[in-house]
C-alpha atoms as a PDB file:
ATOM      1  CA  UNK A   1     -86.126 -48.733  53.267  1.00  0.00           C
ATOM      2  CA  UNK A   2     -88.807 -51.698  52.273  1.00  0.00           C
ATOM      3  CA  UNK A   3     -88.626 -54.854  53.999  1.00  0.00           C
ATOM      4  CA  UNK A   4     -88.479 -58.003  52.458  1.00  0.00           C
ATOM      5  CA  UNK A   5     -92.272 -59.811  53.500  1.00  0.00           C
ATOM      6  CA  UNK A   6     -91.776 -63.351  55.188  1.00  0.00           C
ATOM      7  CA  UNK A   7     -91.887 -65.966  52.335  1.00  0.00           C
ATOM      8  CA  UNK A   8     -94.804 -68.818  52.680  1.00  0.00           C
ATOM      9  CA  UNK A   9     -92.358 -70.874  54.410  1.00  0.00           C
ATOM     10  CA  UNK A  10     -91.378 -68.842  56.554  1.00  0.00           C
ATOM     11  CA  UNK A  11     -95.064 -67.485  57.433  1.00  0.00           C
ATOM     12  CA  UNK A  12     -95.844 -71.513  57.918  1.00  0.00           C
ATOM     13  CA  UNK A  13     -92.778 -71.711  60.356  1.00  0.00           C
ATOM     14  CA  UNK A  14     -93.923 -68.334  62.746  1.00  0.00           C
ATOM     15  CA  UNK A  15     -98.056 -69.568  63.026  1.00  0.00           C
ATOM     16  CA  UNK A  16     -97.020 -73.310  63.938  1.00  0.00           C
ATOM     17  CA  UNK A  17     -94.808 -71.796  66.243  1.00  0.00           C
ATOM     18  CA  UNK A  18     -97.308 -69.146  67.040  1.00  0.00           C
ATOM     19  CA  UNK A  19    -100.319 -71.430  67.038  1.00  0.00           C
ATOM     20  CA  UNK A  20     -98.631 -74.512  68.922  1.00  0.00           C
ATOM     21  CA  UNK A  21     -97.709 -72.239  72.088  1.00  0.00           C
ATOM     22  CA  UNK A  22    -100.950 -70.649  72.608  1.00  0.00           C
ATOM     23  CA  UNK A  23    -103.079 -74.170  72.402  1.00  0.00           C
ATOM     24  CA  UNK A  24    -100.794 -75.611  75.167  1.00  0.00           C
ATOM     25  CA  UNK A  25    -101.281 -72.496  77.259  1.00  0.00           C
ATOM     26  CA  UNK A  26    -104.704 -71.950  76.376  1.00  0.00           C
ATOM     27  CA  UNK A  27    -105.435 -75.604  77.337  1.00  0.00           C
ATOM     28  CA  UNK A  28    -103.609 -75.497  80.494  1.00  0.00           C
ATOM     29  CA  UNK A  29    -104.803 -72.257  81.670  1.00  0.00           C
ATOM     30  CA  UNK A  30    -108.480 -73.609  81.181  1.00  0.00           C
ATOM     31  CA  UNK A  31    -107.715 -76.797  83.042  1.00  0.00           C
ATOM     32  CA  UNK A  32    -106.406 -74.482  85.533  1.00  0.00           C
ATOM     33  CA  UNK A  33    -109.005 -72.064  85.880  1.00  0.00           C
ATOM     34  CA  UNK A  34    -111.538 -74.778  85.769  1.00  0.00           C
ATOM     35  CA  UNK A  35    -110.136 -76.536  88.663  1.00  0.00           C
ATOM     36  CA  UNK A  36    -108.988 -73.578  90.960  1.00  0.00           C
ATOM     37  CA  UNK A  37    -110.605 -70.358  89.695  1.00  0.00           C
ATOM     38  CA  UNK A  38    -107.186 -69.257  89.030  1.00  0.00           C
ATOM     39  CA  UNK A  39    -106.975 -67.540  84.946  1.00  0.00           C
ATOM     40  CA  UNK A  40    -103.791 -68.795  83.728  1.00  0.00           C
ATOM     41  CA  UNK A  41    -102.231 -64.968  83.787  1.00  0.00           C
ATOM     42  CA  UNK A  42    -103.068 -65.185  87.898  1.00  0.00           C
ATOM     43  CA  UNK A  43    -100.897 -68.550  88.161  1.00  0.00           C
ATOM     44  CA  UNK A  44     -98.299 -66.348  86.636  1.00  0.00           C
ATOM     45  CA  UNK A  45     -98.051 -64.228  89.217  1.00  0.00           C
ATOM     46  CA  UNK A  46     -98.740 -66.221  92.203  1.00  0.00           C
ATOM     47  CA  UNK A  47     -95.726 -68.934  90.702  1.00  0.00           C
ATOM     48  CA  UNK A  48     -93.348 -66.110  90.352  1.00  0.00           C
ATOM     49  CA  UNK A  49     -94.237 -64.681  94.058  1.00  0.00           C
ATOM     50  CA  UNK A  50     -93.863 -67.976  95.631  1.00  0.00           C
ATOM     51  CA  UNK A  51     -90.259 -68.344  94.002  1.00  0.00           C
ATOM     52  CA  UNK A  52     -89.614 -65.702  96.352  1.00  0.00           C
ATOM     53  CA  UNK A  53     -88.173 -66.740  99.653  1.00  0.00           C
ATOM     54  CA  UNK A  54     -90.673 -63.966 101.715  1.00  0.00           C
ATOM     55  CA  UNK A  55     -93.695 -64.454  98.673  1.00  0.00           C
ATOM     56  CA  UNK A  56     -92.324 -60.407  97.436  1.00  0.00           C
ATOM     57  CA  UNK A  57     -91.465 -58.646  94.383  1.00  0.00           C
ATOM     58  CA  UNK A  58     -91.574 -55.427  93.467  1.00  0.00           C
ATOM     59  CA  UNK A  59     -94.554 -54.250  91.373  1.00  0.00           C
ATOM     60  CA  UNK A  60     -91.814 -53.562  88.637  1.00  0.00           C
ATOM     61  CA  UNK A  61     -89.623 -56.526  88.637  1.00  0.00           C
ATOM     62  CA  UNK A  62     -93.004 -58.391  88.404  1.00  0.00           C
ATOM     63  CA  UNK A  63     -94.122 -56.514  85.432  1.00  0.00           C
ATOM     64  CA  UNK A  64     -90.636 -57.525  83.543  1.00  0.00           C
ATOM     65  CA  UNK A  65     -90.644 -61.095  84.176  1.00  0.00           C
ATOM     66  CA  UNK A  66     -93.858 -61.446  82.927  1.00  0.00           C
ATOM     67  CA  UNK A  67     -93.633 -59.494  79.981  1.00  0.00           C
ATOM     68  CA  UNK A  68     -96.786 -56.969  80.689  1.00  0.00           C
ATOM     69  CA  UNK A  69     -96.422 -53.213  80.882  1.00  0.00           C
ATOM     70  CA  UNK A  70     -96.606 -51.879  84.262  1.00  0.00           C
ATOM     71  CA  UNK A  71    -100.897 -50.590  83.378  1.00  0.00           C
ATOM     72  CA  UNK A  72    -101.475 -54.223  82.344  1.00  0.00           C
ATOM     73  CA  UNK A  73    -100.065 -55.788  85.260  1.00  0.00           C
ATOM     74  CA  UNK A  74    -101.651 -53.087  87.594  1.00  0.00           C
ATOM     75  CA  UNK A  75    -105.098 -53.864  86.393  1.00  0.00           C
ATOM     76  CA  UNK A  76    -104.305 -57.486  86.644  1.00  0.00           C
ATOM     77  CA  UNK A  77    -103.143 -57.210  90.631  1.00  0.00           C
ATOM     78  CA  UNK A  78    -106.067 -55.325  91.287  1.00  0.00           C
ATOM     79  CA  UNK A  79    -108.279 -57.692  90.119  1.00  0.00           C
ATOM     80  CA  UNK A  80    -106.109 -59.988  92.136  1.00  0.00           C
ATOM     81  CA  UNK A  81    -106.192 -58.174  94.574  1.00  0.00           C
ATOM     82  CA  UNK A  82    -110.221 -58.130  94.951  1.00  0.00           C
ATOM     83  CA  UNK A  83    -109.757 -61.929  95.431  1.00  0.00           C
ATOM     84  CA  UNK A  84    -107.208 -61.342  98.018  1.00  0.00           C
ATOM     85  CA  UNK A  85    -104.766 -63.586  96.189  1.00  0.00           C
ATOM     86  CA  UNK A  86    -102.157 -60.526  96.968  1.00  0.00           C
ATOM     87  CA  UNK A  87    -101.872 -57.661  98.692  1.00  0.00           C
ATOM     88  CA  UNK A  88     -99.598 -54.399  97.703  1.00  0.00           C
ATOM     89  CA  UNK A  89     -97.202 -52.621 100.010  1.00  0.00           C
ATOM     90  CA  UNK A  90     -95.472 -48.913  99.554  1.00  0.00           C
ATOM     91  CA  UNK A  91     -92.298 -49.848 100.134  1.00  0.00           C
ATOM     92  CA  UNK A  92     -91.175 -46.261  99.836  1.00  0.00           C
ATOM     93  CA  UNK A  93     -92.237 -43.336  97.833  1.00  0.00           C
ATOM     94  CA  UNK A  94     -91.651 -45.339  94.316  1.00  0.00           C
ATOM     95  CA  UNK A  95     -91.798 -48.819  94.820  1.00  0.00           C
ATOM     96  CA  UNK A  96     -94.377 -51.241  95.408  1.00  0.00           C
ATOM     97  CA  UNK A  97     -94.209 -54.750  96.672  1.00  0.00           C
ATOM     98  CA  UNK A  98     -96.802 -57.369  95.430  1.00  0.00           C
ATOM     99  CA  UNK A  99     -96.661 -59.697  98.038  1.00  0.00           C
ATOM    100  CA  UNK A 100     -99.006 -63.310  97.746  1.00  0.00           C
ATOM    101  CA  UNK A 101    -101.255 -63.502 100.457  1.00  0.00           C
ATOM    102  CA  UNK A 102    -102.187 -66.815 102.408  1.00  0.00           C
ATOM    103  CA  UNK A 103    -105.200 -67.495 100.187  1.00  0.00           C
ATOM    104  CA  UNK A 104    -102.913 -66.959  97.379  1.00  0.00           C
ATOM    105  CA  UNK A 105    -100.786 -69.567  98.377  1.00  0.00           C
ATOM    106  CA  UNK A 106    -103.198 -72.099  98.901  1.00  0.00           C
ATOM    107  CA  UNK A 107    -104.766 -71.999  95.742  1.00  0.00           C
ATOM    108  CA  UNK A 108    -101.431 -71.662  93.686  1.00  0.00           C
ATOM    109  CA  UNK A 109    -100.683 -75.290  95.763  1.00  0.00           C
ATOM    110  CA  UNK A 110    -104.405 -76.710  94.541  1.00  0.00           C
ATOM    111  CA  UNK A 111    -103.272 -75.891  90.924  1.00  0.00           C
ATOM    112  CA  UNK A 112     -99.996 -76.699  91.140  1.00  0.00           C
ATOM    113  CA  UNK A 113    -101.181 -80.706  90.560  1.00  0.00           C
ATOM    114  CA  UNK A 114    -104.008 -79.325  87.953  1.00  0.00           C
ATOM    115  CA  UNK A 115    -101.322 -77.704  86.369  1.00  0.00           C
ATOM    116  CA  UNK A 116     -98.841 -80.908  86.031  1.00  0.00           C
ATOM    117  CA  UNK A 117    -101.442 -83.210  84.942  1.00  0.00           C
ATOM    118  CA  UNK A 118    -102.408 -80.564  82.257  1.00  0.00           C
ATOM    119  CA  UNK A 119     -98.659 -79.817  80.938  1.00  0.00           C
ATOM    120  CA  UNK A 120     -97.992 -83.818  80.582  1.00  0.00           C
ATOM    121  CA  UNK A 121    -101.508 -84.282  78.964  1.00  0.00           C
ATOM    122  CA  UNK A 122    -101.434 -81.292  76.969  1.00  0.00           C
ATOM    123  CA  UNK A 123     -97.535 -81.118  75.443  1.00  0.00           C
ATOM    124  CA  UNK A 124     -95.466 -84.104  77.145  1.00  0.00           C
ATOM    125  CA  UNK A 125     -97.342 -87.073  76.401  1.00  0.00           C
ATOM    126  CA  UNK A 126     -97.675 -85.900  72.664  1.00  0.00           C
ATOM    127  CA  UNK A 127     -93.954 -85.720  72.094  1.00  0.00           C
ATOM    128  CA  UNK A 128     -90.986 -87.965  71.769  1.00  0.00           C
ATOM    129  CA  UNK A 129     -88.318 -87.576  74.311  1.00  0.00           C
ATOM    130  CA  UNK A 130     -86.308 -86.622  71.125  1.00  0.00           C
ATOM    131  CA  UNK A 131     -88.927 -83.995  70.488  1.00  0.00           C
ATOM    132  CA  UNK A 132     -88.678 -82.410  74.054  1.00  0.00           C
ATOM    133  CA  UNK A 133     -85.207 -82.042  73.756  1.00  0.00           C
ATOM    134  CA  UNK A 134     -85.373 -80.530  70.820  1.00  0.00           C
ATOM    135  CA  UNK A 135     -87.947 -78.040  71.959  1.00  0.00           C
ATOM    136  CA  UNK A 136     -85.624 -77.186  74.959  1.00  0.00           C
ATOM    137  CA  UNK A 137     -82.437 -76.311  72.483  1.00  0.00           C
ATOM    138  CA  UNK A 138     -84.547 -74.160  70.160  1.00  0.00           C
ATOM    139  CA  UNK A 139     -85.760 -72.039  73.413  1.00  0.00           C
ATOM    140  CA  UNK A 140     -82.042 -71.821  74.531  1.00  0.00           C
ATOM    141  CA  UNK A 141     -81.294 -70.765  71.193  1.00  0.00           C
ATOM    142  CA  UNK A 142     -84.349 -68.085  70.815  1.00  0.00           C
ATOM    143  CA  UNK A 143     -84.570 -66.369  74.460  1.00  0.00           C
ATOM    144  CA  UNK A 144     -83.297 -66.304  78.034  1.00  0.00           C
ATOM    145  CA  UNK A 145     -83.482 -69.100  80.336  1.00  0.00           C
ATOM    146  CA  UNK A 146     -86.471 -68.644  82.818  1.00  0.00           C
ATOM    147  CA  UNK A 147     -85.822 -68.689  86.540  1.00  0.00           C
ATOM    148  CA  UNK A 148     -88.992 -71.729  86.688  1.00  0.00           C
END
């Protein structure tokens, strides 16, 4: 059965709102890695670790929260791993812990200020508190609430 194609307003409507997420996160993550060495997808990960009371998640649970499928997030925590931003752990025969190592930590805490300064520069300052709001009911509306 043929699907209706989106009409030029409603093609305008999906690349603002397509467009206007990946400059903020494309700016940020560049102020980020600039300033730490850290890519934006590695604050990810290090951020969700250190929301963990012991710095742990399973590989899987990982993979979900960020959205990645479990070879894309493997290739990434190698890569991480090389940096020794994280180690993995067997935690049995099918499940592996990513756990954030003490380097890890120390650099997520250097970005954590590069990353404030970036998110006020880069989206807060630009709106009205009217704006924000509004931006904060449309995501409740669209998706799950984050744990951050």
């Amino acid at each position: 059965m043929p699907t209706k194609l989106l009409s030029p307003q409603e093609l305008r409507v999906w690349h603002a709102f397509k467009l206007m997420g990946e400059d903020v996160m494309d700016r940020v993550g560049r102020d980020i890695a600039q300033a730490t060495g850290l890519s934006g997808p590695d604050f990810g990960v290090l951020s969700r670790l250190a929301l963990r009371t012991n710095g742990e998640m399973r590989q899987q649970t990982l993979a979900e929260s960020m959205g990645w499928d479990k070879s894309r997030l493997s290739h990434h925590l190698t890569r991480m791993q090389r940096k020794k931003l994280i180690e993995r752990r067997d935690a049995d025969n099918r499940t592996v812990l990513v756990v954030l190592t003490k380097l890890g930590r120390q650099k997520l805490h250097a970005a954590h200020p590069v990353h404030a300064e970036s998110v006020r520069r880069n989206l807060l300052s630009r709106l009205s508190p009217q704006q924000i709001e509004t931006i904060v009911r449309v995501s409740n509306l669209l998706g799950d609430e984050e744990d951050f």
